[in-house]
Protein backbone atom coordinates (compact mmCIF):
# COMPACT_ATOMS: atom_id res chain seq x y z
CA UNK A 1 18.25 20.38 -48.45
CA UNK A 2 19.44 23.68 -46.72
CA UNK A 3 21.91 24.78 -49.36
CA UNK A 4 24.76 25.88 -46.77
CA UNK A 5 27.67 22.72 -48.09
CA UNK A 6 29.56 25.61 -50.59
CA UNK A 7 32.65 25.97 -52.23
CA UNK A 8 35.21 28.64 -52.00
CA UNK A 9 34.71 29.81 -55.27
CA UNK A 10 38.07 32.00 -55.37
CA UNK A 11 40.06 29.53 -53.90
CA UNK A 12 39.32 27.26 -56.23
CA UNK A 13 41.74 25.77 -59.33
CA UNK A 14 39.97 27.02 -62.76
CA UNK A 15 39.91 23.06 -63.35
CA UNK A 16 38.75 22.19 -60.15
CA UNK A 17 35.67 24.72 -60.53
CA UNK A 18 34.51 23.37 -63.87
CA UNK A 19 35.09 19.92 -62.43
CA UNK A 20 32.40 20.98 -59.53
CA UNK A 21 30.07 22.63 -61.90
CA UNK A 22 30.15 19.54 -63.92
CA UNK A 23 28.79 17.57 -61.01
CA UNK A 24 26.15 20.08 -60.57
CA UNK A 25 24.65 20.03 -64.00
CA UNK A 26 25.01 16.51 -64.08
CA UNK A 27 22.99 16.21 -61.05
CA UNK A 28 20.53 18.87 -62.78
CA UNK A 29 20.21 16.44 -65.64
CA UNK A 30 19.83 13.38 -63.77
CA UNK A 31 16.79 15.19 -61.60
CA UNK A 32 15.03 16.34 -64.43
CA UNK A 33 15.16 12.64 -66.26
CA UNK A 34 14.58 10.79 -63.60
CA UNK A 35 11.37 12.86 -61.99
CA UNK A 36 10.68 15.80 -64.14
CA UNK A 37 12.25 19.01 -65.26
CA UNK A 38 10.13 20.85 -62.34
CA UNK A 39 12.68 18.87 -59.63
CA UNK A 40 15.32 20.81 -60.82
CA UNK A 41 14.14 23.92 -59.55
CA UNK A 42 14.87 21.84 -55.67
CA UNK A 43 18.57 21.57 -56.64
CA UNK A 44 20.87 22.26 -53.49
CA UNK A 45 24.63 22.65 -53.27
CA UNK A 46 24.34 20.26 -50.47
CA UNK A 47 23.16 17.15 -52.61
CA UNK A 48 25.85 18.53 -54.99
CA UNK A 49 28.37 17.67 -52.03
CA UNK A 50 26.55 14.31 -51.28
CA UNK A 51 26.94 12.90 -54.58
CA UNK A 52 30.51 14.47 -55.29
CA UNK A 53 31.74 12.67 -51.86
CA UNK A 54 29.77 9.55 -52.83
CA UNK A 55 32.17 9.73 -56.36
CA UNK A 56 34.99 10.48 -53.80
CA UNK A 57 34.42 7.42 -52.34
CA UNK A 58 32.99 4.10 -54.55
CA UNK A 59 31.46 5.23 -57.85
CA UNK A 60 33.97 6.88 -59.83
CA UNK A 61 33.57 9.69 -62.39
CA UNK A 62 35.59 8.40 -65.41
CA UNK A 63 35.91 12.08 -67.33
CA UNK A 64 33.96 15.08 -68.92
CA UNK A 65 31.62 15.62 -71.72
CA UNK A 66 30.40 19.16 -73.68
CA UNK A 67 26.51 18.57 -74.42
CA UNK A 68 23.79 21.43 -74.67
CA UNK A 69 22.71 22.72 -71.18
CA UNK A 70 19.20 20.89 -70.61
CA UNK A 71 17.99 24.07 -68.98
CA UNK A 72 18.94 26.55 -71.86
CA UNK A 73 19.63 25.22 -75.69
CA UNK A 74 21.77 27.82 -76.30
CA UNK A 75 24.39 27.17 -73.94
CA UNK A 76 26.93 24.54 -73.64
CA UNK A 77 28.02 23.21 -70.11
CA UNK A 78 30.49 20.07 -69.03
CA UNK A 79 28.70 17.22 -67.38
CA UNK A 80 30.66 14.09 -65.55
CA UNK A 81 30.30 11.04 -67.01
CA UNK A 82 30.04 7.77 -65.06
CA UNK A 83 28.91 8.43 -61.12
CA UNK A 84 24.88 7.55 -62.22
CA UNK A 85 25.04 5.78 -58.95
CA UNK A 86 25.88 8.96 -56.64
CA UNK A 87 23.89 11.31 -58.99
CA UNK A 88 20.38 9.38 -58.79
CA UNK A 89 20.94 8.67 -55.01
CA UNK A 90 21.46 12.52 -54.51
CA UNK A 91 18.51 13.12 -56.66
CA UNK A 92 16.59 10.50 -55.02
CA UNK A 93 17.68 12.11 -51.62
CA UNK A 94 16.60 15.51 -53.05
CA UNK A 95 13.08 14.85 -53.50
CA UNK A 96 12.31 12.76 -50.86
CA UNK A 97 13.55 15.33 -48.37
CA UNK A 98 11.57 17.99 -50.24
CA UNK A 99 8.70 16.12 -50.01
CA UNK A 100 8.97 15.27 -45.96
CA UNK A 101 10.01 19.27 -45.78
CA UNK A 102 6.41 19.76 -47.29
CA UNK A 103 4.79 17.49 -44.99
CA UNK A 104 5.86 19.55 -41.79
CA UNK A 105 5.35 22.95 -44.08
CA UNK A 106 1.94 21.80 -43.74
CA UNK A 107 1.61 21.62 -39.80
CA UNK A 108 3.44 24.48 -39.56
CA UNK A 109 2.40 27.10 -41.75
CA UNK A 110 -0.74 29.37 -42.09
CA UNK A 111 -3.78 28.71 -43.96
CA UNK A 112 -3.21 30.42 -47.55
CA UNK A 113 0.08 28.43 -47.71
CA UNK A 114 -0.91 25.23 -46.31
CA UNK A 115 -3.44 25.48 -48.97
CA UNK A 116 -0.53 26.36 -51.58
CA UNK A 117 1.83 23.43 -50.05
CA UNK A 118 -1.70 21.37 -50.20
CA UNK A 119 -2.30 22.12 -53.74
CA UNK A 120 1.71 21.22 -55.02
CA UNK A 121 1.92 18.30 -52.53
CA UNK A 122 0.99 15.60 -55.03
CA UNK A 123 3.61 16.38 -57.96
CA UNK A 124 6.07 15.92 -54.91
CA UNK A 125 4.18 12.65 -53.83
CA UNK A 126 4.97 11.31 -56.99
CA UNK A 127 8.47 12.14 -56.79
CA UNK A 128 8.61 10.51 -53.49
CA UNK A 129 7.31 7.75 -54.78
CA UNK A 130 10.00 7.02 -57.84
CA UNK A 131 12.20 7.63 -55.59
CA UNK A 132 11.28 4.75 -52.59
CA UNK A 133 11.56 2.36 -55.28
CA UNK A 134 14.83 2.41 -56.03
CA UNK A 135 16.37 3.67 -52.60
CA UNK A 136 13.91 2.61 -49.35
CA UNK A 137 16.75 3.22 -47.18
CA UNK A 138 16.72 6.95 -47.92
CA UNK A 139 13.06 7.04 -47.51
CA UNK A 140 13.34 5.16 -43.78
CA UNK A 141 16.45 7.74 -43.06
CA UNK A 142 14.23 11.03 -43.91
CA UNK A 143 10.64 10.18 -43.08
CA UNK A 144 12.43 9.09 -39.18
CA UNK A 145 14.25 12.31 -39.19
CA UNK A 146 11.34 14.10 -40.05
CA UNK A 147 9.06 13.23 -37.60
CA UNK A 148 11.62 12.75 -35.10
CA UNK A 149 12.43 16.75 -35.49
CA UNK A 150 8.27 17.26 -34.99
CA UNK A 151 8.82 15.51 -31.96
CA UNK A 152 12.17 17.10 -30.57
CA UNK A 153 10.34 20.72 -31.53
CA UNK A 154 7.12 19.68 -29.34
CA UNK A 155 8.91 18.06 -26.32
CA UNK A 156 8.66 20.50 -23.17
CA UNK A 157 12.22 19.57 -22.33
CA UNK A 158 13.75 19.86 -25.47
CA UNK A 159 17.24 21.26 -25.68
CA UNK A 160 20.01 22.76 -28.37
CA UNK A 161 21.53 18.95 -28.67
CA UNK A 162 17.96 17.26 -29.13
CA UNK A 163 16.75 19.48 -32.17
CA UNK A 164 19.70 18.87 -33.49
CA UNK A 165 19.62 15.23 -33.36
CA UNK A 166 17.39 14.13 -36.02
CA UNK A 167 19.31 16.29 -38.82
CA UNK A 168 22.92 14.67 -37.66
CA UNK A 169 21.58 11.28 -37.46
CA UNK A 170 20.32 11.77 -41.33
CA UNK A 171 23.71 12.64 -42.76
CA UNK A 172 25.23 9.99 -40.25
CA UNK A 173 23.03 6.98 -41.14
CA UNK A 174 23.08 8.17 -44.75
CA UNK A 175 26.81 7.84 -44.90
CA UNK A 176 26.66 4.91 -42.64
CA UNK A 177 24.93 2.73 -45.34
CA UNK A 178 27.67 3.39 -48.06
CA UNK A 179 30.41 1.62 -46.39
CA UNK A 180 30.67 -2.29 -44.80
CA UNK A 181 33.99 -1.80 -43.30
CA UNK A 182 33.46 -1.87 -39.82
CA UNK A 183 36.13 1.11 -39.02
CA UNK A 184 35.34 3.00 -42.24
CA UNK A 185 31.70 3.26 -40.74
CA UNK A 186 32.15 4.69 -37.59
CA UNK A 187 34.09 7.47 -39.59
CA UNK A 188 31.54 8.05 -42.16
CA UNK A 189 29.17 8.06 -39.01
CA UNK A 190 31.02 11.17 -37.12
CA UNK A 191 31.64 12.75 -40.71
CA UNK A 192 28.51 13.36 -41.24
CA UNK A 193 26.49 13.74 -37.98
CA UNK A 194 28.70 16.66 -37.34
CA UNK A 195 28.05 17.67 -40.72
CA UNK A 196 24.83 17.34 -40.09
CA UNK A 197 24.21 19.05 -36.53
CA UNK A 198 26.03 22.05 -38.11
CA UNK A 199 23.61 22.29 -40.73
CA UNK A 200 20.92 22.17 -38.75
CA UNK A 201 22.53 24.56 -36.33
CA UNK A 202 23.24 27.42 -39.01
CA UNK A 203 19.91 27.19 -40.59
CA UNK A 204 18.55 28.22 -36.88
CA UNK A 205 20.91 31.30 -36.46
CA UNK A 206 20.47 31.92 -40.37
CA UNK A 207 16.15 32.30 -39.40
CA UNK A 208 17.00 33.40 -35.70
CA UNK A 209 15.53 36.85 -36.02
CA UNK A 210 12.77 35.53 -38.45
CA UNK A 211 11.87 32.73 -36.06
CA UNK A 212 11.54 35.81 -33.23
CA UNK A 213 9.17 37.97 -35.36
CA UNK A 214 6.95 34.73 -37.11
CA UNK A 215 7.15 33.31 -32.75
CA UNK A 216 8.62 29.68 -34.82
CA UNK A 217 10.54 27.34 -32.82
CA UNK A 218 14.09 27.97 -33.12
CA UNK A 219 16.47 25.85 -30.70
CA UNK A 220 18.99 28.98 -30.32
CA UNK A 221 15.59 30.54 -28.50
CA UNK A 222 16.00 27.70 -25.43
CA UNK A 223 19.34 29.12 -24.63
CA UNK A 224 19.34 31.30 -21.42
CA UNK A 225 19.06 35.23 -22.91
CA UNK A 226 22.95 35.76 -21.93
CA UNK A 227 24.29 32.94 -24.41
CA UNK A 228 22.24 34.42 -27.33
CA UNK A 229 24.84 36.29 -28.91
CA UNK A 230 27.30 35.58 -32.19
CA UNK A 231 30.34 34.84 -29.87
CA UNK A 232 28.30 31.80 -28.50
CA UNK A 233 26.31 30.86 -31.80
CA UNK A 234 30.49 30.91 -32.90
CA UNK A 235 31.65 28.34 -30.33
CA UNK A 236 28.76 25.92 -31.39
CA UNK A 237 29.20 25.96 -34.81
CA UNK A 238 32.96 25.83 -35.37
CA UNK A 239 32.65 23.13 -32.89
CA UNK A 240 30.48 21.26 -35.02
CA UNK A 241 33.07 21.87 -37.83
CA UNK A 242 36.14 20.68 -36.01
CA UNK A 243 34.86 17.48 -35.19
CA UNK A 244 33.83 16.97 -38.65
CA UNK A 245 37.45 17.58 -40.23
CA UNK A 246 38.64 15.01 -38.21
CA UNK A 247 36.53 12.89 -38.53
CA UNK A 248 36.94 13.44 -42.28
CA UNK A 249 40.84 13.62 -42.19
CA UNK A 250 40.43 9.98 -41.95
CA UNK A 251 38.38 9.30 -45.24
CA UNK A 252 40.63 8.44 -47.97
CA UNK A 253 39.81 11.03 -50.66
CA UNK A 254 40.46 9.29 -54.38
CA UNK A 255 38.51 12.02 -56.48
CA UNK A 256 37.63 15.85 -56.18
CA UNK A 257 39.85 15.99 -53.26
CA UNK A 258 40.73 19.58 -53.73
CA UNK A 259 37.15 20.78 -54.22
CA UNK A 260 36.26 18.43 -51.40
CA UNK A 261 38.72 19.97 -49.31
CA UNK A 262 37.61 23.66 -50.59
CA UNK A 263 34.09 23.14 -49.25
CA UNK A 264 35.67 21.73 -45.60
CA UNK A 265 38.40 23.71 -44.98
CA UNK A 266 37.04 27.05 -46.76
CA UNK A 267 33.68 26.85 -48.13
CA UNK A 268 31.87 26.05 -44.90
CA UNK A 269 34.05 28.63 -42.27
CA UNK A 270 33.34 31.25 -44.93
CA UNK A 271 29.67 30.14 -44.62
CA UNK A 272 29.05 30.58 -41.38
CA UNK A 273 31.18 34.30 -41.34
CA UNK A 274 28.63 35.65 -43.68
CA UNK A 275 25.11 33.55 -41.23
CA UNK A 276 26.62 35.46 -38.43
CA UNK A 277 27.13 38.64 -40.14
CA UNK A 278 23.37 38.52 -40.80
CA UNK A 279 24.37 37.68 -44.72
CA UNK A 280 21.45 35.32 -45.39
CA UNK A 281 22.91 32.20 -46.26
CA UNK A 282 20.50 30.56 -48.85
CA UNK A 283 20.97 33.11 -51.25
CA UNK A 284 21.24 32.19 -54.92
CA UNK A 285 20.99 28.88 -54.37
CA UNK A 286 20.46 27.38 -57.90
CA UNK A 287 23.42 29.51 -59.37
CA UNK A 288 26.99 28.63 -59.90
């Protein structure tokens, strides 16, 4: 994923943090036994979220264990227990979007790293593969947005709101399928396609001036020259995160409802302030 869905760290409760970082290492744990210990190393914040709002939500993390870190022996960390559900779906999401992210690295990129991606392609085939057994609904969900991004990118007429598209639809349909409650859907739905567009949508103004020098598609490039500024890139994006809190002040929040709230209300305004201070926002990624 992008890595952008962050807490507030120093707004957070001292329990609340551990509480988050217990989530984290379980889903670090859960990657490395369910594909190897080389997934770990595609850990995101944002699948962090996913499965933390899927334990909000139906399967429940019943407490807190102290076991040996399974990155380094010598350290100790808390891990959740219960929530195996949300933890293998977020790792399941994890590598299948790594691997579709590879697939359109390949079209994209020059010829020593398309060899590179070429050459690392099948340990993330096989991934892909573990995972489509157990969840073929993510795998539908990515491999459509994936392609339907190629296509967006390539269309002569395409706009801010169409390259967009594919990336809220994801997050949309992926909270979508959680849920059979008719009202609860529709919710879920606007949660996260709003969630989603604005991740999209910082990513482009996080690589904006990349994107210029490299000549890569970046939607924020089809605006008319006099709405390329931060003001504008602003309007969009807080937009985007607006909708979303209402959308999500209607989710009935049973568990990590303070972090949860911490990321919405705090950890994503704070995110974009830094992207449009030129603070690149993917920094440090695996570290909490």
């Amino acid at each position: 994923m992008f890595g952008y869905i962050k807490i507030h760290k120093e707004e957070l409760l001292v329990r609340e943090y551990e509480a988050y970082k217990s989530v984290y290492c379980g889903l670090c744990k859960r990657m490395g036994k369910e594909y190897s210990f080389l997934s770990r190393f595609i850990l995101s914040y944002d699948s962090t979220f996913y499965a933390m709002f899927l334990m909000s939500q139906n399967y429940k993390c019943t407490g807190f264990e102290r076991k040996r870190c399974t990155c380094n022996p010598l350290k100790k960390c808390t891990f959740c227990k219960g929530g195996e559900e949300a933890l293998s779906k977020a790792s399941a999401l994890s590598v299948i979007l790594a691997y579709y992210k590879l697939v359109d690295d390949i079209n994209d990129s020059e010829f020593f790293k398309r060899t590179l991606i070429k050459i690392v392609k099948p340990i993330f085939s096989h991934w892909r593969k573990k995972a489509l057994k157990n969840y073929p609904k993510i795998d539908i969900l990515a491999k459509e947005m994936i392609f339907s991004q190629f296509d967006a990118e390539k269309n002569k007429d395409c706009c801010l709101d169409m390259a967009a598209e594919p990336t809220a639809r994801l997050l949309s349909n992926l909270l979508s399928i959680e849920t059979e409650d008719k009202s609860l859907k529709i919710v879920y739905e606007q949660f996260g396609y709003h969630i989603g567009r604005w991740i999209y949508l910082i990513d482009a103004v996080d690589d904006l001036q990349e994107d210029i020098k490299k000549h890569n598609f970046n939607p924020f490039l089809l605006l008319d020259e006099k709405d390329r500024n931060n003001e504008n890139y602003k309007i969009i994006l807080s937009r985007c995160l607006a909708q979303a809190f209402n959308a999500y002040n209607l989710i009935e929040i049973t568990d990590f409802k303070g972090i949860l709230d911490n990321i919405i209300l705090k950890g994503l305004p704070l995110m974009q302030e830094k992207v449009l201070k030129g603070e690149k926002g993917k920094r440090n990624e695996r570290s909490v």
